[in-house]
Protein backbone atom coordinates (compact mmCIF):
# COMPACT_ATOMS: atom_id res chain seq x y z
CA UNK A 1 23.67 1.87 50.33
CA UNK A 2 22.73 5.38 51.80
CA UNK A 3 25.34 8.03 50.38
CA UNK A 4 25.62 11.12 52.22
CA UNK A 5 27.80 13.38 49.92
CA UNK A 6 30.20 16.45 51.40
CA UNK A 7 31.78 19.26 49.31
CA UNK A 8 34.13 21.12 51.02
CA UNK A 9 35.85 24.29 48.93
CA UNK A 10 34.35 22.19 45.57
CA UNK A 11 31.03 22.29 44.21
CA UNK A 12 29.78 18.77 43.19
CA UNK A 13 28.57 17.43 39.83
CA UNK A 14 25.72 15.43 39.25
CA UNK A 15 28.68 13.65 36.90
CA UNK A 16 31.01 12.93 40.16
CA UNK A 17 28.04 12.07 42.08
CA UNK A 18 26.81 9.12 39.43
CA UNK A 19 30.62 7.76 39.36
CA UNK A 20 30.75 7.77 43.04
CA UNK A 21 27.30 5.68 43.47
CA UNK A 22 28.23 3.47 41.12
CA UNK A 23 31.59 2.85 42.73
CA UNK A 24 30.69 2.49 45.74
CA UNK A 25 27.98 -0.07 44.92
CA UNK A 26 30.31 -2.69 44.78
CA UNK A 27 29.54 -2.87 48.46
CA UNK A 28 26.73 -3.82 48.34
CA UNK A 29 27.67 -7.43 47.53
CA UNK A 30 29.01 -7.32 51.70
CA UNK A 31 26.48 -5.69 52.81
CA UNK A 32 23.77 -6.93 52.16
CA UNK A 33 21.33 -5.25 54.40
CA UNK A 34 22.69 -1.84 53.76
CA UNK A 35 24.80 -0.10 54.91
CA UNK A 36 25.51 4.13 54.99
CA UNK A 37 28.76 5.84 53.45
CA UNK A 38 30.15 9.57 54.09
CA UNK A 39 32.25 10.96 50.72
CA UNK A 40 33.71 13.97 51.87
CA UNK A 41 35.45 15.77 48.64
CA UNK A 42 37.61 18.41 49.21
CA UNK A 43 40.09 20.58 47.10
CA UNK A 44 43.44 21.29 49.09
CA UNK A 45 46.01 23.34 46.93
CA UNK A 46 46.61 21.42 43.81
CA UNK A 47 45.34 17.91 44.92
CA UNK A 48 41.60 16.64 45.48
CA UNK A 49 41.06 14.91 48.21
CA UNK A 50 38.35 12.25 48.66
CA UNK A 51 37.81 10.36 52.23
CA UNK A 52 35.07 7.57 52.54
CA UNK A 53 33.30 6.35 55.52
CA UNK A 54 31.26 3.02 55.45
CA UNK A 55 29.32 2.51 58.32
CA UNK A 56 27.76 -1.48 58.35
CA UNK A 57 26.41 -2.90 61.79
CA UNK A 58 28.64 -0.64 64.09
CA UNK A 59 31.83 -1.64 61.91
CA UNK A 60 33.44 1.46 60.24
CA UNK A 61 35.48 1.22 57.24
CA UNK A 62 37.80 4.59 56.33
CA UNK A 63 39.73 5.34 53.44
CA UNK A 64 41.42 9.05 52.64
CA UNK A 65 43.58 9.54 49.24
CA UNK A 66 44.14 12.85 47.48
CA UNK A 67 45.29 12.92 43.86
CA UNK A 68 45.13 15.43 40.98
CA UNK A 69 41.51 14.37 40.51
CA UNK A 70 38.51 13.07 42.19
CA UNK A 71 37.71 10.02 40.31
CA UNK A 72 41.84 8.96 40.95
CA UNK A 73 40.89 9.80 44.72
CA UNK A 74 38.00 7.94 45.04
CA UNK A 75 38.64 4.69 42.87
CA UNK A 76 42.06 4.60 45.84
CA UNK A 77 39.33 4.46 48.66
CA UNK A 78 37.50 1.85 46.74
CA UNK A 79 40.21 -0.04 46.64
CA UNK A 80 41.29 0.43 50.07
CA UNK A 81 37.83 -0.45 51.44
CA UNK A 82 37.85 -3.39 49.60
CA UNK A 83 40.83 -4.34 51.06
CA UNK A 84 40.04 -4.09 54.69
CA UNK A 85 37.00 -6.08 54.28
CA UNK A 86 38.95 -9.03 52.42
CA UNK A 87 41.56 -8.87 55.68
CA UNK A 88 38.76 -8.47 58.25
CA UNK A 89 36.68 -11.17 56.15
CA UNK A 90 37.51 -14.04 59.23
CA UNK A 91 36.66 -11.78 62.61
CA UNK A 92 33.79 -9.93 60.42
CA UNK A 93 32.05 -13.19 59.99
CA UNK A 94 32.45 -14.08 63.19
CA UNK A 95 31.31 -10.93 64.68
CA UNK A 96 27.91 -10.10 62.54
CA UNK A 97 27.17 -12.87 60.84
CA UNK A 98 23.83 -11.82 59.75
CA UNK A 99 25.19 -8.80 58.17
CA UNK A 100 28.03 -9.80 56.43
CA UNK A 101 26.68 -13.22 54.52
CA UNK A 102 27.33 -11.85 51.52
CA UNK A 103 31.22 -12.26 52.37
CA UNK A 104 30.32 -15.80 52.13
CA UNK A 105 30.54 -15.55 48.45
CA UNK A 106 33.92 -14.43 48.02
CA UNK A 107 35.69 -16.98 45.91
CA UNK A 108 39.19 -18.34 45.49
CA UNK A 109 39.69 -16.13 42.20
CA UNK A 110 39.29 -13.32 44.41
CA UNK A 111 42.57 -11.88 45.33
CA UNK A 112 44.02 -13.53 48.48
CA UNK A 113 45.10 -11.39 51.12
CA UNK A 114 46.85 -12.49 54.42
CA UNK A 115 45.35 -13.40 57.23
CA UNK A 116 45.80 -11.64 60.15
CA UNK A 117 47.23 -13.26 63.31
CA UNK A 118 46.27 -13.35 67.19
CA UNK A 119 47.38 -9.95 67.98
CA UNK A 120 49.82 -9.21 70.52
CA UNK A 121 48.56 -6.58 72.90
CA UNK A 122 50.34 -4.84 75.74
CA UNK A 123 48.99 -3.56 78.49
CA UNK A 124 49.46 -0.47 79.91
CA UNK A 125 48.15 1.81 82.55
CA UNK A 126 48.37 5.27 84.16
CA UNK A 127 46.15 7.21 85.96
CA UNK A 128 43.52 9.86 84.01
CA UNK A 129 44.49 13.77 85.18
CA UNK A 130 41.74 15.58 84.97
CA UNK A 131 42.73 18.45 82.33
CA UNK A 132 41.56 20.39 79.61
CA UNK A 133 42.01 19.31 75.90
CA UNK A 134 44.78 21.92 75.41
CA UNK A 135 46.73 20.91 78.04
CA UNK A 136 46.17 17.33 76.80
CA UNK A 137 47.76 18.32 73.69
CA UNK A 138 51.22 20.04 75.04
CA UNK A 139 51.17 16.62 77.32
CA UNK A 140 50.85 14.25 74.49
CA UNK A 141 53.58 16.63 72.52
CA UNK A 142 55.56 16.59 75.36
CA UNK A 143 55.45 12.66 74.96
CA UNK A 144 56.15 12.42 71.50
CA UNK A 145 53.02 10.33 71.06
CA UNK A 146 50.33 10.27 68.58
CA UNK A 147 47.41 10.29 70.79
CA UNK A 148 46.60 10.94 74.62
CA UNK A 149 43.91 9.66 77.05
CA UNK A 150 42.66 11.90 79.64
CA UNK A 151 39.77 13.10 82.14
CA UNK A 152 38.12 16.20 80.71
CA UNK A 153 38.44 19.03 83.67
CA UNK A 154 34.70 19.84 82.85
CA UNK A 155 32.67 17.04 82.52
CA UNK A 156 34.64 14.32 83.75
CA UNK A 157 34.65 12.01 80.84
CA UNK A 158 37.51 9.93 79.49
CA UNK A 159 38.41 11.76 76.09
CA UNK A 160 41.46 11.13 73.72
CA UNK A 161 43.23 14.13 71.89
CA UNK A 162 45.52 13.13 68.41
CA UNK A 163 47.68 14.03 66.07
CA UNK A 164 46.06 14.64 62.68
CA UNK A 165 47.41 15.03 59.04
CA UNK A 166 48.95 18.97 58.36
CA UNK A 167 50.01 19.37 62.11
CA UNK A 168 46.60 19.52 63.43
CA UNK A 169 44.91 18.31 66.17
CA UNK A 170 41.65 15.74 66.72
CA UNK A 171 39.83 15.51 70.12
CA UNK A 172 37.24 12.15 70.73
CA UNK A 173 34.78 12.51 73.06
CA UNK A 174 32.69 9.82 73.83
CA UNK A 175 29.05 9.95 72.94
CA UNK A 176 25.89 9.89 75.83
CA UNK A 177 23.76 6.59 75.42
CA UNK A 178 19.99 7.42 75.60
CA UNK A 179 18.21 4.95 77.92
């Protein structure tokens, strides 16, 4: 697995760095033809923050925990990881089976996680304003929601503005396919 390692107001050690490659080797078990991982490390205050990122055939797997250290932090996202791929395990086989074989070898002894069900999906739709991502923002507030779709006044796209953690805000813009 490719690591890409971020230090944001923390310099790294070659210690942390070790600890983190072996963790996240565990992975590589599901992924068998590789896969690439962002660990962002971060020092907020008091706590440490760790969030990982796997990326495995166009299938992302997130995990964020802060704790008094990094190893706490990062052993959380393991563990959370882990966790969405044993719930996934079903609609990830189905989906890339080539990629995930390795998922084939989970046993019984392996701890058994729900399945999840169909899902039940409503539909709902309204028609994109074209705006800017500021005025996006004091919609979706004025909304109470978590998120907001909307036509970007200068490029015409469909973007989504969100809430994020410590009363900020995320914007997703989608990205230009190269033909």
């Amino acid at each position: 697995m490719d690591i890409n390692f971020i230090a944001r107001q923390v310099n790294l050690t070659d210690d942390l760095k070790e600890f983190t490659e072996k963790k996240l080797s565990k992975f590589d078990r599901f992924f068998p033809r590789g896969a690439d991982a962002a660990v962002t490390f971060r020092r907020i205050r008091d706590d440490e923050k760790v969030e990982v990122t796997i990326s495995a055939a166009g299938t992302l797997f997130r995990a964020e925990e802060s704790s008094a250290d990094f190893k706490t932090s990062l052993i959380r996202c393991v563990d959370i990881i882990e966790g969405q791929i044993r719930r996934n395990k079903t609609r990830l086989q189905k989906r890339m089976k080539t990629s995930f074989a390795a998922v084939e070898q989970l046993t019984a002894e392996d701890i058994e996680v729900p399945e999840e069900k169909d899902f039940d999906i409503r539909t709902k739709s309204f028609p994109l304003k074209p705006m800017t991502a500021e005025e996006a923002i004091l919609q979706m507030n004025l909304l109470g929601h978590a998120f907001y779709a909307f036509e970007d006044a200068d490029t015409a796209e469909t973007c989504i503005v969100y809430k994020r953690h410590g009363n900020s805000y995320g914007l997703i813009v989608p990205e230009k396919k190269e033909r």
